[in-house]
PDB file of N, CA and C in Angstrom:
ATOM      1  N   UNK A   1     102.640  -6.141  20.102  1.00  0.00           N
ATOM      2  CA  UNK A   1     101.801  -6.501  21.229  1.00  0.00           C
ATOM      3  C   UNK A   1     102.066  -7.949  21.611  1.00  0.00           C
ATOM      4  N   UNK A   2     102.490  -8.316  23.335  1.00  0.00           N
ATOM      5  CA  UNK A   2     102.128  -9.370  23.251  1.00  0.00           C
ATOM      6  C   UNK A   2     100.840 -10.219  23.080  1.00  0.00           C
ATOM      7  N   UNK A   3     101.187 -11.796  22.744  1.00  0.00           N
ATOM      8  CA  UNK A   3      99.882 -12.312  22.579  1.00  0.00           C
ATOM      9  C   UNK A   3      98.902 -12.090  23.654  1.00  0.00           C
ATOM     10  N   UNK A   4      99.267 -12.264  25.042  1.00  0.00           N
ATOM     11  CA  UNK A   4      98.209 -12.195  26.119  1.00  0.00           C
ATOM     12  C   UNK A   4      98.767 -11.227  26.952  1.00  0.00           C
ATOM     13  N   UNK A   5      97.773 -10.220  27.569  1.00  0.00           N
ATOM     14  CA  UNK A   5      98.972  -9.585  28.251  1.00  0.00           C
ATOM     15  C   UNK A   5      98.481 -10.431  29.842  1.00  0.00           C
ATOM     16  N   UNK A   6      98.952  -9.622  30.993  1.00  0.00           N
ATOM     17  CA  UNK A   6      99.627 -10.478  32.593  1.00  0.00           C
ATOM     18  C   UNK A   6      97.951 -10.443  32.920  1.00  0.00           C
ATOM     19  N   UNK A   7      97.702 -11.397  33.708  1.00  0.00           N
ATOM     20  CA  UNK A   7      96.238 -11.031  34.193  1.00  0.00           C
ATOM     21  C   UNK A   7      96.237 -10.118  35.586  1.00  0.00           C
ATOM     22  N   UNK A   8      97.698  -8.949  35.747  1.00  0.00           N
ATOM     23  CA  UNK A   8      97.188  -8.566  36.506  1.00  0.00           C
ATOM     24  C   UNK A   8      96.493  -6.711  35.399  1.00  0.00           C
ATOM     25  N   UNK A   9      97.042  -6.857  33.975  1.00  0.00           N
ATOM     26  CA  UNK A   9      96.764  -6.225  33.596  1.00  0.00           C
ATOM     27  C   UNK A   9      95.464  -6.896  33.157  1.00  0.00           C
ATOM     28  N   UNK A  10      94.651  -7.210  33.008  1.00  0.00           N
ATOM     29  CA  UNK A  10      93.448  -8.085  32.525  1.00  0.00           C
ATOM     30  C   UNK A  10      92.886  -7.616  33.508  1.00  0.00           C
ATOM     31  N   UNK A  11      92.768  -7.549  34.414  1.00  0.00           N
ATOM     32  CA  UNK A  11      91.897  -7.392  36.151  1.00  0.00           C
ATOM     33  C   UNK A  11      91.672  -6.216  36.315  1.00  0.00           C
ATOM     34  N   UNK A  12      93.205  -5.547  35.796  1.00  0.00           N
ATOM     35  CA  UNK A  12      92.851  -3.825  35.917  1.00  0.00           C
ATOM     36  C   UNK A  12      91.945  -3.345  34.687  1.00  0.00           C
ATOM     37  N   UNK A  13      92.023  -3.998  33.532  1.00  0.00           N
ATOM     38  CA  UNK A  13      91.227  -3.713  32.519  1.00  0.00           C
ATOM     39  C   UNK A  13      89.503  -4.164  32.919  1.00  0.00           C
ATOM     40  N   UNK A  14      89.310  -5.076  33.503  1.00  0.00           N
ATOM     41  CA  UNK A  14      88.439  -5.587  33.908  1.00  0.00           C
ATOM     42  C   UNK A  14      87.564  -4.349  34.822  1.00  0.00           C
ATOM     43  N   UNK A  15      88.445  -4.057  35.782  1.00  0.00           N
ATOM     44  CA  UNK A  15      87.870  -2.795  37.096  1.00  0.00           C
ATOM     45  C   UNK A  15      87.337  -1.912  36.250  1.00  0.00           C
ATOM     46  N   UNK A  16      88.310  -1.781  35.337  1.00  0.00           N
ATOM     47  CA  UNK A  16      87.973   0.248  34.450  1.00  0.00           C
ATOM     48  C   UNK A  16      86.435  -0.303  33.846  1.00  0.00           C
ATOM     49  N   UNK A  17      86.007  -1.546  33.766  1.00  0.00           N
ATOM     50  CA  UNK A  17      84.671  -1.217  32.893  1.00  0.00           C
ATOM     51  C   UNK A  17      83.469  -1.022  34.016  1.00  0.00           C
ATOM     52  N   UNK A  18      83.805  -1.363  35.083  1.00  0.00           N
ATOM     53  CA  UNK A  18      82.903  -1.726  36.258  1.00  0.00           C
ATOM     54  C   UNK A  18      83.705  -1.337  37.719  1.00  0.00           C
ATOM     55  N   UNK A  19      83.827  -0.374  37.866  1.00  0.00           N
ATOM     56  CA  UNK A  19      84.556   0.264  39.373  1.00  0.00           C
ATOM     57  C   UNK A  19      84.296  -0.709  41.064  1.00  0.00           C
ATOM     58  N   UNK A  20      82.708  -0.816  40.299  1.00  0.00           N
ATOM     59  CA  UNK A  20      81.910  -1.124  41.645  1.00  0.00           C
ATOM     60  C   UNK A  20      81.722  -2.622  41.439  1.00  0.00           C
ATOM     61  N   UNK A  21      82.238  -3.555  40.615  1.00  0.00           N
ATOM     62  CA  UNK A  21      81.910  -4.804  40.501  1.00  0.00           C
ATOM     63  C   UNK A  21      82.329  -5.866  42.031  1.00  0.00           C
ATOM     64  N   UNK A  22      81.530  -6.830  42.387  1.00  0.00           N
ATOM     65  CA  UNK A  22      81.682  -7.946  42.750  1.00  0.00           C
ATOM     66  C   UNK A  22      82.845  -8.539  42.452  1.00  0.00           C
ATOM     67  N   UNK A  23      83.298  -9.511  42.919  1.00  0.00           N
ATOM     68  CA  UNK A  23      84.191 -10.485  42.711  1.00  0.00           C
ATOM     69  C   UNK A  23      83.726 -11.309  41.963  1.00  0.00           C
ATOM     70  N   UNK A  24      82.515 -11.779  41.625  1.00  0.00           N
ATOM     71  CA  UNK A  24      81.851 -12.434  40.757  1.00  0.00           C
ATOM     72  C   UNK A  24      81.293 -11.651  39.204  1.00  0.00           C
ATOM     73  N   UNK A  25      80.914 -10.425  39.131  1.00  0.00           N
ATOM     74  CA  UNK A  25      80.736  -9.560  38.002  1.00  0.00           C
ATOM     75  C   UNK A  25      82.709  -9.536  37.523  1.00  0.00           C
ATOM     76  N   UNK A  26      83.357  -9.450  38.878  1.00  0.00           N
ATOM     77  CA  UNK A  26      84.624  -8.878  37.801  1.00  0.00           C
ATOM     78  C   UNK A  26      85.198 -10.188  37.189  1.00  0.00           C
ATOM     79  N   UNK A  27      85.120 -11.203  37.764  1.00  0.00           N
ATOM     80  CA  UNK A  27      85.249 -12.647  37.090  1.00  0.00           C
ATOM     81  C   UNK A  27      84.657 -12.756  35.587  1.00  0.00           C
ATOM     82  N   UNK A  28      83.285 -12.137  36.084  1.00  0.00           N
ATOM     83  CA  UNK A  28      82.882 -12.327  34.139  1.00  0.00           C
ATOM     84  C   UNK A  28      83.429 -11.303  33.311  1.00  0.00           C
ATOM     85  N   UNK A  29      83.668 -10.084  33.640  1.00  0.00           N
ATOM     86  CA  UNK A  29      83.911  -9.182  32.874  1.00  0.00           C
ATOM     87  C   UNK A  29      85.299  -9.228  32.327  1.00  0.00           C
ATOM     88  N   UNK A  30      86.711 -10.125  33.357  1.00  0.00           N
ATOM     89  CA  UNK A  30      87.672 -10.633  32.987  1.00  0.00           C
ATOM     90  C   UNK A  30      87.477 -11.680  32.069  1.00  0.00           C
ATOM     91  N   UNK A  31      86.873 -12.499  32.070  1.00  0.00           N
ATOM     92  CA  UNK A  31      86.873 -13.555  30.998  1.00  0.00           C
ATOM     93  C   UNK A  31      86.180 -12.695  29.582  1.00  0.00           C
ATOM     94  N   UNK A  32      85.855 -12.251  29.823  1.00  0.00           N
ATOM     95  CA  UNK A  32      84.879 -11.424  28.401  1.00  0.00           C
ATOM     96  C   UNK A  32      86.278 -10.548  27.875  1.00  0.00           C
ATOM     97  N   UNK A  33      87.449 -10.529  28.569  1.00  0.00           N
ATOM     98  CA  UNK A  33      88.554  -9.673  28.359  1.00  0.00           C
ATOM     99  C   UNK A  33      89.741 -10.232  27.344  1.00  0.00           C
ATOM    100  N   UNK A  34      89.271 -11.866  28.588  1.00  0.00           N
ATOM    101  CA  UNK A  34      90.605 -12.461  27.500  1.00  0.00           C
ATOM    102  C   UNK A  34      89.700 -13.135  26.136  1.00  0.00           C
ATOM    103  N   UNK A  35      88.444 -13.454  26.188  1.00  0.00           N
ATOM    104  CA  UNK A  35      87.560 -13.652  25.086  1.00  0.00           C
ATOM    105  C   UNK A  35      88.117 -12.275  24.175  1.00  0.00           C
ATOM    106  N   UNK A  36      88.582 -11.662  24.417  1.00  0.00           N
ATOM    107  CA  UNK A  36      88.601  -9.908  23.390  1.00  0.00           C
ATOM    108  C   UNK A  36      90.126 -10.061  22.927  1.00  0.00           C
ATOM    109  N   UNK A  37      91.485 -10.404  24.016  1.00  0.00           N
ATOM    110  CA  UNK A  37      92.495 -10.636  23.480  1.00  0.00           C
ATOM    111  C   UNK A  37      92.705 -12.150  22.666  1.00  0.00           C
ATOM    112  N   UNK A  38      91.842 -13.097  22.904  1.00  0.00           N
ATOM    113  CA  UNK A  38      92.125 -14.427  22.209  1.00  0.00           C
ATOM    114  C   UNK A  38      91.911 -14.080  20.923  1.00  0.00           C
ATOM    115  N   UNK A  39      90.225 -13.466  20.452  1.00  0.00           N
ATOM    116  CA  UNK A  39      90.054 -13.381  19.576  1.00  0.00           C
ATOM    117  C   UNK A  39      91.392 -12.220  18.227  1.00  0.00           C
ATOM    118  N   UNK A  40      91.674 -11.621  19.282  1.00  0.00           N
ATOM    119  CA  UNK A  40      92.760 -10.312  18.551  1.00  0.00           C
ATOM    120  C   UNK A  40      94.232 -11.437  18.380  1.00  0.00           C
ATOM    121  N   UNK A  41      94.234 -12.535  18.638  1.00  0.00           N
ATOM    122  CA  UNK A  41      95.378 -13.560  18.972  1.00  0.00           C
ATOM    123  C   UNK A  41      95.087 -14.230  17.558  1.00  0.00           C
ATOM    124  N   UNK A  42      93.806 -14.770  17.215  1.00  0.00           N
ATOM    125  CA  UNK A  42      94.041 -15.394  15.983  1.00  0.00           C
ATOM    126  C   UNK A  42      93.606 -14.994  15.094  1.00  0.00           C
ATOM    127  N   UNK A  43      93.190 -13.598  15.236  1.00  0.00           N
ATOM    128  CA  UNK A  43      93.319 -12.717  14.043  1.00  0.00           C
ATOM    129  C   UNK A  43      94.485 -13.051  13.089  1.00  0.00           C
ATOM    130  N   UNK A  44      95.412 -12.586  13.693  1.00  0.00           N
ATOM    131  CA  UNK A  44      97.204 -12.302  13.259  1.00  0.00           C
ATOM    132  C   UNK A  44      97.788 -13.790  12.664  1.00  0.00           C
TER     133      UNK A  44
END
């Protein structure tokens, strides 16, 4: 796995939790994303 993946995959991961989000809900729900890959980053 890479360490981070592209944020356009982050954004799409972001949509799948919230279809109907804002531009502002999907902002948080992206950062709560890479908060999920950072933490899986210094796991390893």
């Amino acid at each position: 796995m890479k360490a981070f993946p592209s944020s356009k995959e982050i954004i799409k991961e972001a949509k799948s939790y919230n279809k109907k989000a804002d531009i502002n809900q999907l902002h948080a729900i992206a950062f709560d994303v890479m908060k999920k890959y950072r933490d899986i980053y210094y796991q390893n």
